[in-house]
C-alpha atoms as a PDB file:
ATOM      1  CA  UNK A   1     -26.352-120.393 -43.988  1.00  0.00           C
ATOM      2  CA  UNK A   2     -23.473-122.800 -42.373  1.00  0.00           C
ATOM      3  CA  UNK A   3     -20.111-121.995 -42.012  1.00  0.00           C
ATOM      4  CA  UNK A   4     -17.443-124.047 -43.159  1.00  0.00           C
ATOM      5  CA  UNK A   5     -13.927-124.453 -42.829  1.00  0.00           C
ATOM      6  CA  UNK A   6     -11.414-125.200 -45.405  1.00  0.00           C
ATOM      7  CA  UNK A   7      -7.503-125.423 -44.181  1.00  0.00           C
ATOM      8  CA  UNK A   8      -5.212-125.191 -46.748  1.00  0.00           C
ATOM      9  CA  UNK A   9      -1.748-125.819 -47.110  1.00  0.00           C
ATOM     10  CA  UNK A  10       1.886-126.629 -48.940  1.00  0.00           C
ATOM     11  CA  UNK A  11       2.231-129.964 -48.752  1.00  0.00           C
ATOM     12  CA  UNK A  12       0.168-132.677 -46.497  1.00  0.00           C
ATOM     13  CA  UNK A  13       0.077-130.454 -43.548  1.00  0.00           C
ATOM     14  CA  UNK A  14      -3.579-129.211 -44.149  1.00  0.00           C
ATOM     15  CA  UNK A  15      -4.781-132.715 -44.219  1.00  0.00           C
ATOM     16  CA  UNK A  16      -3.124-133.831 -41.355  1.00  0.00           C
ATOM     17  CA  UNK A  17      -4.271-131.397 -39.127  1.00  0.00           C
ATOM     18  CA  UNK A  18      -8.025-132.106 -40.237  1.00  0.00           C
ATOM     19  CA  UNK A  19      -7.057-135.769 -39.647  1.00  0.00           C
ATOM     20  CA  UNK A  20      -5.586-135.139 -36.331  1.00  0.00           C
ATOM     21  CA  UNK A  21      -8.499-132.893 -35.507  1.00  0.00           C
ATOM     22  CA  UNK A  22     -10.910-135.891 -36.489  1.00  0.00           C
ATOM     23  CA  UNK A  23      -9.096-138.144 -34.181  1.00  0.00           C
ATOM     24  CA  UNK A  24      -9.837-135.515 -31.067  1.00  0.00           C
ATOM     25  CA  UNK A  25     -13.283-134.468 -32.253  1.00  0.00           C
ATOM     26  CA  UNK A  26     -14.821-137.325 -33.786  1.00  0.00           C
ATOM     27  CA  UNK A  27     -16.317-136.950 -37.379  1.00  0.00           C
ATOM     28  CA  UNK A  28     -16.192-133.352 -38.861  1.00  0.00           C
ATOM     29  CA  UNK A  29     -19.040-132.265 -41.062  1.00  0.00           C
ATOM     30  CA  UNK A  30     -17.906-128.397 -42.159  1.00  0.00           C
ATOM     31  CA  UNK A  31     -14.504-128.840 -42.539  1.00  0.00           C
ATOM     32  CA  UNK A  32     -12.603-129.470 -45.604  1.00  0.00           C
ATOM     33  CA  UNK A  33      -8.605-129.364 -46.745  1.00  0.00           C
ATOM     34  CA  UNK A  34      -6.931-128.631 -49.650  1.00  0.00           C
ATOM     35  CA  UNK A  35      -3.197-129.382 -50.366  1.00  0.00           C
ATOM     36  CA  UNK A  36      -0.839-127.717 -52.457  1.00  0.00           C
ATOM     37  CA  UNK A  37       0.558-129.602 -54.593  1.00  0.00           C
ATOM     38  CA  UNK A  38       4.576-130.178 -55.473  1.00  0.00           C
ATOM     39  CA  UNK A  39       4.246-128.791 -58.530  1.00  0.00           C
ATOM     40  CA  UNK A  40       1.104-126.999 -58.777  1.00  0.00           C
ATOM     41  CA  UNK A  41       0.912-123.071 -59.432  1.00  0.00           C
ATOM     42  CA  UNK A  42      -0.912-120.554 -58.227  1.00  0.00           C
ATOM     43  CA  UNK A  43      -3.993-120.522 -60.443  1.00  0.00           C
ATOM     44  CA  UNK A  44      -4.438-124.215 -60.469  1.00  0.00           C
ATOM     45  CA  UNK A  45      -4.466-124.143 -56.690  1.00  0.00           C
ATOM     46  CA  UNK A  46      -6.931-120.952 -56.866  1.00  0.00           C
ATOM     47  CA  UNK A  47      -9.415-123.093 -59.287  1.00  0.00           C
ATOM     48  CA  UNK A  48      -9.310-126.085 -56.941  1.00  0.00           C
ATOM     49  CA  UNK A  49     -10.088-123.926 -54.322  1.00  0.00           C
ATOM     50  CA  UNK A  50     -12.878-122.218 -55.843  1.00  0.00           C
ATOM     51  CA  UNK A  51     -14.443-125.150 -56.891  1.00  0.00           C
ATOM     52  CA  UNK A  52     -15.044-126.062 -52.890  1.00  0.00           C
ATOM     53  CA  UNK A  53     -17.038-122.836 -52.428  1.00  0.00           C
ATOM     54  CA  UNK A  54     -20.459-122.654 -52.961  1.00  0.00           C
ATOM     55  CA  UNK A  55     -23.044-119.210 -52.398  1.00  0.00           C
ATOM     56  CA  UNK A  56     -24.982-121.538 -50.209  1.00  0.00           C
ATOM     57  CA  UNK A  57     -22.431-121.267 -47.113  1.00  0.00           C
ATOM     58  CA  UNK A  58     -20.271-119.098 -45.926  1.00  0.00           C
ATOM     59  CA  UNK A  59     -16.561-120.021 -45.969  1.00  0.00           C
ATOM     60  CA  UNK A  60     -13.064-119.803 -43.474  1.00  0.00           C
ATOM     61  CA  UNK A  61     -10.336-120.465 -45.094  1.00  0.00           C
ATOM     62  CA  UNK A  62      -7.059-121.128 -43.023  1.00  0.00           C
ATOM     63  CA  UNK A  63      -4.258-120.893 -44.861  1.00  0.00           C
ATOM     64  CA  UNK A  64      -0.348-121.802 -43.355  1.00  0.00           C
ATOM     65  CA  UNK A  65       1.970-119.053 -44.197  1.00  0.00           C
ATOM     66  CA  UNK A  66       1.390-115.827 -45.229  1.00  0.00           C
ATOM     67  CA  UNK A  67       2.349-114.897 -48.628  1.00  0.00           C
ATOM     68  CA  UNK A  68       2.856-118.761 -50.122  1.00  0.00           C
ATOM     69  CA  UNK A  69       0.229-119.790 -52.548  1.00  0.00           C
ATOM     70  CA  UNK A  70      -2.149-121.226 -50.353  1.00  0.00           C
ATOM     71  CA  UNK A  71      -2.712-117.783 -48.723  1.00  0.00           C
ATOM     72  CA  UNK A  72      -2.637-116.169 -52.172  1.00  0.00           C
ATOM     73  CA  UNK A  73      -5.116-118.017 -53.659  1.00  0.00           C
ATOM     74  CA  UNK A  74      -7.364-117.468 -50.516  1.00  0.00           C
ATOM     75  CA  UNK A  75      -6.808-113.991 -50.502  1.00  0.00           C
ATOM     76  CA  UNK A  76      -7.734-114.032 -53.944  1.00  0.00           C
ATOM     77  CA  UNK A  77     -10.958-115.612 -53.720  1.00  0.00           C
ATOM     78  CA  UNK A  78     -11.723-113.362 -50.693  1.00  0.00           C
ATOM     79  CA  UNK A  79     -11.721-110.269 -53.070  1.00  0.00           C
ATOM     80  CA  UNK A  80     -14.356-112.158 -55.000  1.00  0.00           C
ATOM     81  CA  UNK A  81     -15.990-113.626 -52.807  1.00  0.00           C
ATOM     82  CA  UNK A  82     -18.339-111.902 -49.970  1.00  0.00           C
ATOM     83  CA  UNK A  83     -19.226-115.345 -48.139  1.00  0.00           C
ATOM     84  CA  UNK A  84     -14.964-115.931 -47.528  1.00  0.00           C
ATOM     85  CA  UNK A  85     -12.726-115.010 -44.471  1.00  0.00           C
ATOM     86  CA  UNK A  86      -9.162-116.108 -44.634  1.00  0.00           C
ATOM     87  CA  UNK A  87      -6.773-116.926 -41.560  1.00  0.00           C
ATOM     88  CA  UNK A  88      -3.350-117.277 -42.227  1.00  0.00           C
ATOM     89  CA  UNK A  89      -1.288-119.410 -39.896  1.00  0.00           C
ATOM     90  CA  UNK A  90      -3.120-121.715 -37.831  1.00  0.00           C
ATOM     91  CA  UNK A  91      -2.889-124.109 -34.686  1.00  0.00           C
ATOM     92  CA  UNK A  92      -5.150-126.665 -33.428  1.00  0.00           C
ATOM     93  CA  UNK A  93      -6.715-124.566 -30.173  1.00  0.00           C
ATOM     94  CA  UNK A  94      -7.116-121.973 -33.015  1.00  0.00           C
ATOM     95  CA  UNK A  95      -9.295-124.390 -35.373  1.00  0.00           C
ATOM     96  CA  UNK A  96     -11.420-126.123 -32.368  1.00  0.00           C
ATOM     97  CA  UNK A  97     -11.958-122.861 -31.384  1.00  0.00           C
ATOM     98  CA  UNK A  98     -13.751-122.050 -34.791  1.00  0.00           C
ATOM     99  CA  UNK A  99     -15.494-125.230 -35.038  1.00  0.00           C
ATOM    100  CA  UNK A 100     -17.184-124.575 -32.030  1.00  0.00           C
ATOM    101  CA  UNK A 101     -18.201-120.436 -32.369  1.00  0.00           C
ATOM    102  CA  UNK A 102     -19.514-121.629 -35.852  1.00  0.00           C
ATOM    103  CA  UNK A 103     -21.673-124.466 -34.272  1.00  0.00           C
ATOM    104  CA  UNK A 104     -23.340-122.077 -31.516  1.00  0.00           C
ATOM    105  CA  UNK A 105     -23.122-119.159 -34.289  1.00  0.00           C
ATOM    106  CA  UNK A 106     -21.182-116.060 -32.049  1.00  0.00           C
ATOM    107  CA  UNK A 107     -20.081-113.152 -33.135  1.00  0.00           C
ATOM    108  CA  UNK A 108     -16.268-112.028 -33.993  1.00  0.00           C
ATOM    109  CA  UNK A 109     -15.965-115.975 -34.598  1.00  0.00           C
ATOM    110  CA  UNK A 110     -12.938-115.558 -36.137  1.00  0.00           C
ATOM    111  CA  UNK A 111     -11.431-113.121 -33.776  1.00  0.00           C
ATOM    112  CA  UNK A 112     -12.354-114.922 -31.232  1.00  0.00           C
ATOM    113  CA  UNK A 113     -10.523-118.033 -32.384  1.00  0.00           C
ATOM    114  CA  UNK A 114      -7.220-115.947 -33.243  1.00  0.00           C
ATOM    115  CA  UNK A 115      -7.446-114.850 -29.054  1.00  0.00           C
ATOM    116  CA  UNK A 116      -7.947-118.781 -28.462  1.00  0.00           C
ATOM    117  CA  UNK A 117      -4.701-119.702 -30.706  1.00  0.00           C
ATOM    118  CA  UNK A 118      -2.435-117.333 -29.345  1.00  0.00           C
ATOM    119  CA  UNK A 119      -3.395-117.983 -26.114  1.00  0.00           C
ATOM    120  CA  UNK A 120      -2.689-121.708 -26.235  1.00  0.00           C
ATOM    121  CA  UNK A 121       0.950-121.076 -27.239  1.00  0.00           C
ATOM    122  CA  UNK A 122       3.114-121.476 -24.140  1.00  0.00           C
ATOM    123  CA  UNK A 123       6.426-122.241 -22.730  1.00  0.00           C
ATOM    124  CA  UNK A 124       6.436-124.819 -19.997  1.00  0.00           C
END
């Protein structure tokens, strides 16, 4: 089983940060976006989302604020799902940090990663 990432957000920002990630990584293979659209509820979102998970993997979802839909409908699908982890806020040391625990498979991936992104915020 592979792990794969799915960053979701309101608005563009999920796919810009996969974008921007591409541009420092090179081509990503397990990691996805989803947007939220301007008018889009809560169980349209949740069905869009769902619809990108699959028993065959197991799933991170990043989500950008806690308690907006994106984070709703990931905590949703968590409850159903036992393949799901959800993050919610995200920066990029946070996400390169995940891609590369879930390439070389460590444990406490994901708290691992949270360490990472809080650790890369800094005054200078």
């Amino acid at each position: 089983m592979s792990t794969k990432i799915i960053v979701t957000s309101h608005g563009e920002l999920a796919k810009y940060t996969v974008k921007t990630l591409e541009l420092i990584l090179g081509d990503l293979d397990n990691i996805d976006y989803l947007c939220l659209g301007e008018s889009e509820g809560l169980e349209s979102y949740k069905k869009r989302l769902e619809d990108k998970i699959s028993d065959d993997d197991n799933y991170i979802i990043l989500a950008d604020i806690i308690g907006g839909t994106p984070s709703n409908a990931a905590y949703i699908l968590k409850q159903h799902f036992n393949n799901v982890e959800v993050i919610v806020s995200f920066n990029l040391p946070l996400i390169i940090s995940l891609l590369q625990s879930v390439v070389t498979s460590g444990d406490n991936v994901v708290e691992s990663a949270i360490d990472c992104g809080r650790e890369m915020i800094k005054t200078l």
